[in-house]
N, C-alpha and C. Protein backbone atom coordinates (compact mmCIF):
# COMPACT_ATOMS: atom_id res chain seq x y z
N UNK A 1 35.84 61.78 -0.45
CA UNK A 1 34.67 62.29 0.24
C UNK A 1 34.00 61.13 0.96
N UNK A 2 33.33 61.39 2.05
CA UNK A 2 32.94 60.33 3.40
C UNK A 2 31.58 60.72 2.90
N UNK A 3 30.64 59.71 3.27
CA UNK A 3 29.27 59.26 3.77
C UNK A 3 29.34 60.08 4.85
N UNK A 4 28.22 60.63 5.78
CA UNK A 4 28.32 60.46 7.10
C UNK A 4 26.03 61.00 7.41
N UNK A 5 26.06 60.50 8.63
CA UNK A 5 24.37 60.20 8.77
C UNK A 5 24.96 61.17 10.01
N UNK A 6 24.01 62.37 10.10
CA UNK A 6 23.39 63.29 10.80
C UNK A 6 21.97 63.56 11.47
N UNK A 7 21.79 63.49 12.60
CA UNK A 7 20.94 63.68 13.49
C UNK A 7 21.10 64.23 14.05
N UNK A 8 19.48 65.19 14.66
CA UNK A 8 19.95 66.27 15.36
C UNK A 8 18.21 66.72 16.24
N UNK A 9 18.29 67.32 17.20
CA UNK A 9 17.38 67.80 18.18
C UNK A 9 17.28 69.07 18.41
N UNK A 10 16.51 69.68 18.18
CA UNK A 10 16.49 71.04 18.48
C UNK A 10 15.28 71.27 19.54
N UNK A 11 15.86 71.72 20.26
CA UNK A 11 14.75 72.09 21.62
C UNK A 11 14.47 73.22 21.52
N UNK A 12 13.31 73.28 22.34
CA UNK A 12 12.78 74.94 22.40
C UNK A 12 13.53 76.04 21.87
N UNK A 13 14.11 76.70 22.73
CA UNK A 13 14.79 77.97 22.98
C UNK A 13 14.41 78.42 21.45
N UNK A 14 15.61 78.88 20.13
CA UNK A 14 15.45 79.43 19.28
C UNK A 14 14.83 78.05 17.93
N UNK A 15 15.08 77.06 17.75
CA UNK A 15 14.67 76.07 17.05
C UNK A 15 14.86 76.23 15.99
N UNK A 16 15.91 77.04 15.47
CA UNK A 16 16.56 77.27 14.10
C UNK A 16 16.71 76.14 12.92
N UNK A 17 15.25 75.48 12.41
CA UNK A 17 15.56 74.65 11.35
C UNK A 17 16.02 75.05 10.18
N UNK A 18 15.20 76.18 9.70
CA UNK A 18 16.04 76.79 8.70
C UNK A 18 17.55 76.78 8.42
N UNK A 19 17.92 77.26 9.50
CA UNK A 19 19.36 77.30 9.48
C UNK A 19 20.32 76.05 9.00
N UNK A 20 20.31 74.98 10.21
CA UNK A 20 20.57 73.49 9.61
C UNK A 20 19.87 72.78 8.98
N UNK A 21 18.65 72.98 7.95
CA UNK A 21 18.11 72.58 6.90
C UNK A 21 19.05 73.16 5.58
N UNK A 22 19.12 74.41 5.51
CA UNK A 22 19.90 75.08 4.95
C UNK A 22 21.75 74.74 4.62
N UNK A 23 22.21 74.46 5.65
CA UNK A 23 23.79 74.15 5.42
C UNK A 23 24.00 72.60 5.36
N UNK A 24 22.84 71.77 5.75
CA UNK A 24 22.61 70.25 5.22
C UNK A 24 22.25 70.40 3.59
N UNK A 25 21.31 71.08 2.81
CA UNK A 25 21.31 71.48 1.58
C UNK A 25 22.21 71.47 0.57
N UNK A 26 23.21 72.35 1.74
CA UNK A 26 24.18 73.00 0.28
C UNK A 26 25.42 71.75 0.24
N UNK A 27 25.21 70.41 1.00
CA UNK A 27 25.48 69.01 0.65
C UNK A 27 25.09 68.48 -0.02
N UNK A 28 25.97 67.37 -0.81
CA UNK A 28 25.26 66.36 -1.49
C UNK A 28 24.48 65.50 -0.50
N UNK A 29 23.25 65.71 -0.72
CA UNK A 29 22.40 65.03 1.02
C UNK A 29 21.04 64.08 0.09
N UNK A 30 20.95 63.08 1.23
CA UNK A 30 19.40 62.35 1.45
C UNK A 30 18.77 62.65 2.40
N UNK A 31 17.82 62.89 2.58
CA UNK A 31 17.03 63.06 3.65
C UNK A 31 16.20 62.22 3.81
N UNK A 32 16.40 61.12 4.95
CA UNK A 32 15.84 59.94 5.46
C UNK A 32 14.91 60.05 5.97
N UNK A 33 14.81 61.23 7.49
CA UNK A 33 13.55 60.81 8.18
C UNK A 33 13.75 62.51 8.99
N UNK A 34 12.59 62.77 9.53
CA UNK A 34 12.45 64.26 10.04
C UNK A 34 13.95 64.85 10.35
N UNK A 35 14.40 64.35 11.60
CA UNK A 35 15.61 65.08 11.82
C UNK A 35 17.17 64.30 11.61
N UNK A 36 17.06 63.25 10.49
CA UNK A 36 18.44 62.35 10.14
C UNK A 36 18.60 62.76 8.59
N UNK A 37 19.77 62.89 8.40
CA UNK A 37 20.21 62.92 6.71
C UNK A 37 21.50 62.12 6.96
N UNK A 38 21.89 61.69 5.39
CA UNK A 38 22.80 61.48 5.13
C UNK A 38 23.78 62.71 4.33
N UNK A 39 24.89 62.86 4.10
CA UNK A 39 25.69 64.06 3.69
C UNK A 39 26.89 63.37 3.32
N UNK A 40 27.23 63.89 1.79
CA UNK A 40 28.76 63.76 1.77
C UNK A 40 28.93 65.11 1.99
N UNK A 41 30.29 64.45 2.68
CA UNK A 41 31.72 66.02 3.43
C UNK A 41 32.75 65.39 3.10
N UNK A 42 33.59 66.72 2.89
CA UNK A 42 34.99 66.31 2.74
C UNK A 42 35.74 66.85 4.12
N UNK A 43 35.91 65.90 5.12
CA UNK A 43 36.44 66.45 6.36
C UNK A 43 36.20 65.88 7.50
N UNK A 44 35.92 65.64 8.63
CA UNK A 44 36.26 64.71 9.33
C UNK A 44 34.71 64.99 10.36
N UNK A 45 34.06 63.91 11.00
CA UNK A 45 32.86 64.45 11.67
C UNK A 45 32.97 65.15 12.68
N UNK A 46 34.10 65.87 13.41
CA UNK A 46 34.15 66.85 13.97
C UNK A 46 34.04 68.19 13.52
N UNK A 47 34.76 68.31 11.81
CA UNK A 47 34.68 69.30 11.53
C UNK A 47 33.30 69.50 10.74
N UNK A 48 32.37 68.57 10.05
CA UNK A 48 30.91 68.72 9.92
C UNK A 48 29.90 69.23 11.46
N UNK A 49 30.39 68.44 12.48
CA UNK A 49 29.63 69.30 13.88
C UNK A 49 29.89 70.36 13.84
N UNK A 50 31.26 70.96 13.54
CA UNK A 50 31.28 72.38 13.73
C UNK A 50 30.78 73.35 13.11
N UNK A 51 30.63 73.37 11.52
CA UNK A 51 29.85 73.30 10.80
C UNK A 51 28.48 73.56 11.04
N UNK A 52 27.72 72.24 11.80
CA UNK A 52 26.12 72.61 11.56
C UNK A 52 25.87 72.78 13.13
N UNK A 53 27.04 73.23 13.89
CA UNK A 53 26.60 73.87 15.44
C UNK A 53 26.35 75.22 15.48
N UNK A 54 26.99 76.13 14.61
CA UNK A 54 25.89 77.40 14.66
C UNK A 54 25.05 77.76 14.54
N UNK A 55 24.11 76.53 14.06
CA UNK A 55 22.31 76.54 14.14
C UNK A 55 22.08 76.22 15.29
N UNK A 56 22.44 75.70 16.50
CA UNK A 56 22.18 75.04 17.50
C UNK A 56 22.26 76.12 18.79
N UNK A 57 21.52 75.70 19.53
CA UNK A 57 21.28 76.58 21.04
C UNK A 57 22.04 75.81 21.73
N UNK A 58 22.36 76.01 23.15
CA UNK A 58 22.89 75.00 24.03
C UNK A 58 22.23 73.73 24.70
N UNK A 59 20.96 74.12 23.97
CA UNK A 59 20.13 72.72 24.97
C UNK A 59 19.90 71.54 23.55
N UNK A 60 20.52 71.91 22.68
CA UNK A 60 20.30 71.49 21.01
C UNK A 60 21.08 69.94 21.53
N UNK A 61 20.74 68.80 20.65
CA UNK A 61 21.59 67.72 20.63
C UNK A 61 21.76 67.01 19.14
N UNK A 62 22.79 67.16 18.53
CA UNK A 62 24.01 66.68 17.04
C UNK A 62 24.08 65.50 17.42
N UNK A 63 24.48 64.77 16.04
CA UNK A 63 25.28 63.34 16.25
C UNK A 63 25.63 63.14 14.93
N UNK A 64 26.79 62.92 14.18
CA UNK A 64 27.44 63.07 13.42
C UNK A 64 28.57 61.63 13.52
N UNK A 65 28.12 60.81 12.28
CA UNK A 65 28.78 59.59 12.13
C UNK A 65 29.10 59.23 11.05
N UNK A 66 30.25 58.78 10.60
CA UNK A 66 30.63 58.51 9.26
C UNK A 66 29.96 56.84 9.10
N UNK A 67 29.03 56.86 7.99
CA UNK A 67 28.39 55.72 7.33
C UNK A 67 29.82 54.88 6.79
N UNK A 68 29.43 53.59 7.22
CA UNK A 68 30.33 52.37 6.46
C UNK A 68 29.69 51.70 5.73
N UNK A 69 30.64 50.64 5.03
CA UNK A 69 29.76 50.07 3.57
C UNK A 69 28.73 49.04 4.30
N UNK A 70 28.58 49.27 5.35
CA UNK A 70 27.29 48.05 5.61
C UNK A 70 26.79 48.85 6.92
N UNK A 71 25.81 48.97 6.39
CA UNK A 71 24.24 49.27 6.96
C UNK A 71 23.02 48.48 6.86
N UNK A 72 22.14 48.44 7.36
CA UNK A 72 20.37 47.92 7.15
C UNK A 72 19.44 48.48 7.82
N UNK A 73 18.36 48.81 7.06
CA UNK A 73 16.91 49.82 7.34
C UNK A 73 16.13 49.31 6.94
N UNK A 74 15.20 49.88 6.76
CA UNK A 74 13.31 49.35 6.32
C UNK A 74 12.81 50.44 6.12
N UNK A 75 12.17 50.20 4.99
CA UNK A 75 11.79 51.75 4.16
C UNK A 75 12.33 53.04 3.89
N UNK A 76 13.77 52.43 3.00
CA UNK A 76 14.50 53.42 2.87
C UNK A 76 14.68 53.33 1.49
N UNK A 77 13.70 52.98 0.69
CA UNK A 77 13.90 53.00 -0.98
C UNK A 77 14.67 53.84 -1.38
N UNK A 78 14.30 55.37 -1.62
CA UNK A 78 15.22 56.16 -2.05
C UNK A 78 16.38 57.01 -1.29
N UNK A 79 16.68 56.81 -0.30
CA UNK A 79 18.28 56.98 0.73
C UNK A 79 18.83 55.65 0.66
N UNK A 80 17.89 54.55 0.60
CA UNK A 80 18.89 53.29 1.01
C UNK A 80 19.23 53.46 -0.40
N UNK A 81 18.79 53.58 -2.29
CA UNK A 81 19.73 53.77 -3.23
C UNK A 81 20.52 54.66 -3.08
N UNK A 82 20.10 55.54 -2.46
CA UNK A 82 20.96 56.66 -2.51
C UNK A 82 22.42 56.32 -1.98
N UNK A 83 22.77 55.96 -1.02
CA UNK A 83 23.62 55.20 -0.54
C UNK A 83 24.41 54.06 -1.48
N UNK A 84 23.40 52.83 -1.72
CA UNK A 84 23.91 51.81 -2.67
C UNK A 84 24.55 52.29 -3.84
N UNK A 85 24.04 53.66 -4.01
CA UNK A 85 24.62 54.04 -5.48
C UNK A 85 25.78 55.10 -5.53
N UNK A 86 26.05 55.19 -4.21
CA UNK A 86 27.42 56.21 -3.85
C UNK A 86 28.43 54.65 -3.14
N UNK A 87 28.19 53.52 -3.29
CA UNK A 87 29.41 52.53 -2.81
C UNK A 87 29.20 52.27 -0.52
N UNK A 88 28.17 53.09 -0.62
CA UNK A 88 27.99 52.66 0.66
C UNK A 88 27.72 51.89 1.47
């Protein structure tokens, strides 16, 4: 199972947070900052976009990246353990 850090934009039109609040959930997830989490998936970050694109309108903007063992932030006490303590 992969790390991977998710961000995402939802514009006007329908603004379905529920939705991708919801299928980020039913991940083992951190939630860093308004619209970024971290998520383990088992599967590749194309197939996580596909995944959390049926919450999305067409004017919506995803970004989906698999986390490597070296990162650095500031004020990330409990995601940055969260991380340190999954080998990330």
């Amino acid at each position: 199972m992969a790390c991977f850090v998710v961000a995402y934009d939802l514009n006007t039109i329908g603004q379905n947070y529920d939705c991708i609040i919801d299928k980020l959930k039913q991940l083992r997830h951190c939630h860093t900052q308004q619209s970024v989490w971290f998520v383990e998936y088992e599967g590749s970050e194309e197939n996580l976009a596909i995944y959390l694109a049926a919450c999305l309108d067409t004017n919506d903007r995803l970004f989906v990246s698999e986390v490597s063992g070296s990162w650095a932030g500031k004020g990330m006490q409990v995601c940055g353990k969260w991380l340190n303590d999954r080998g990330y």
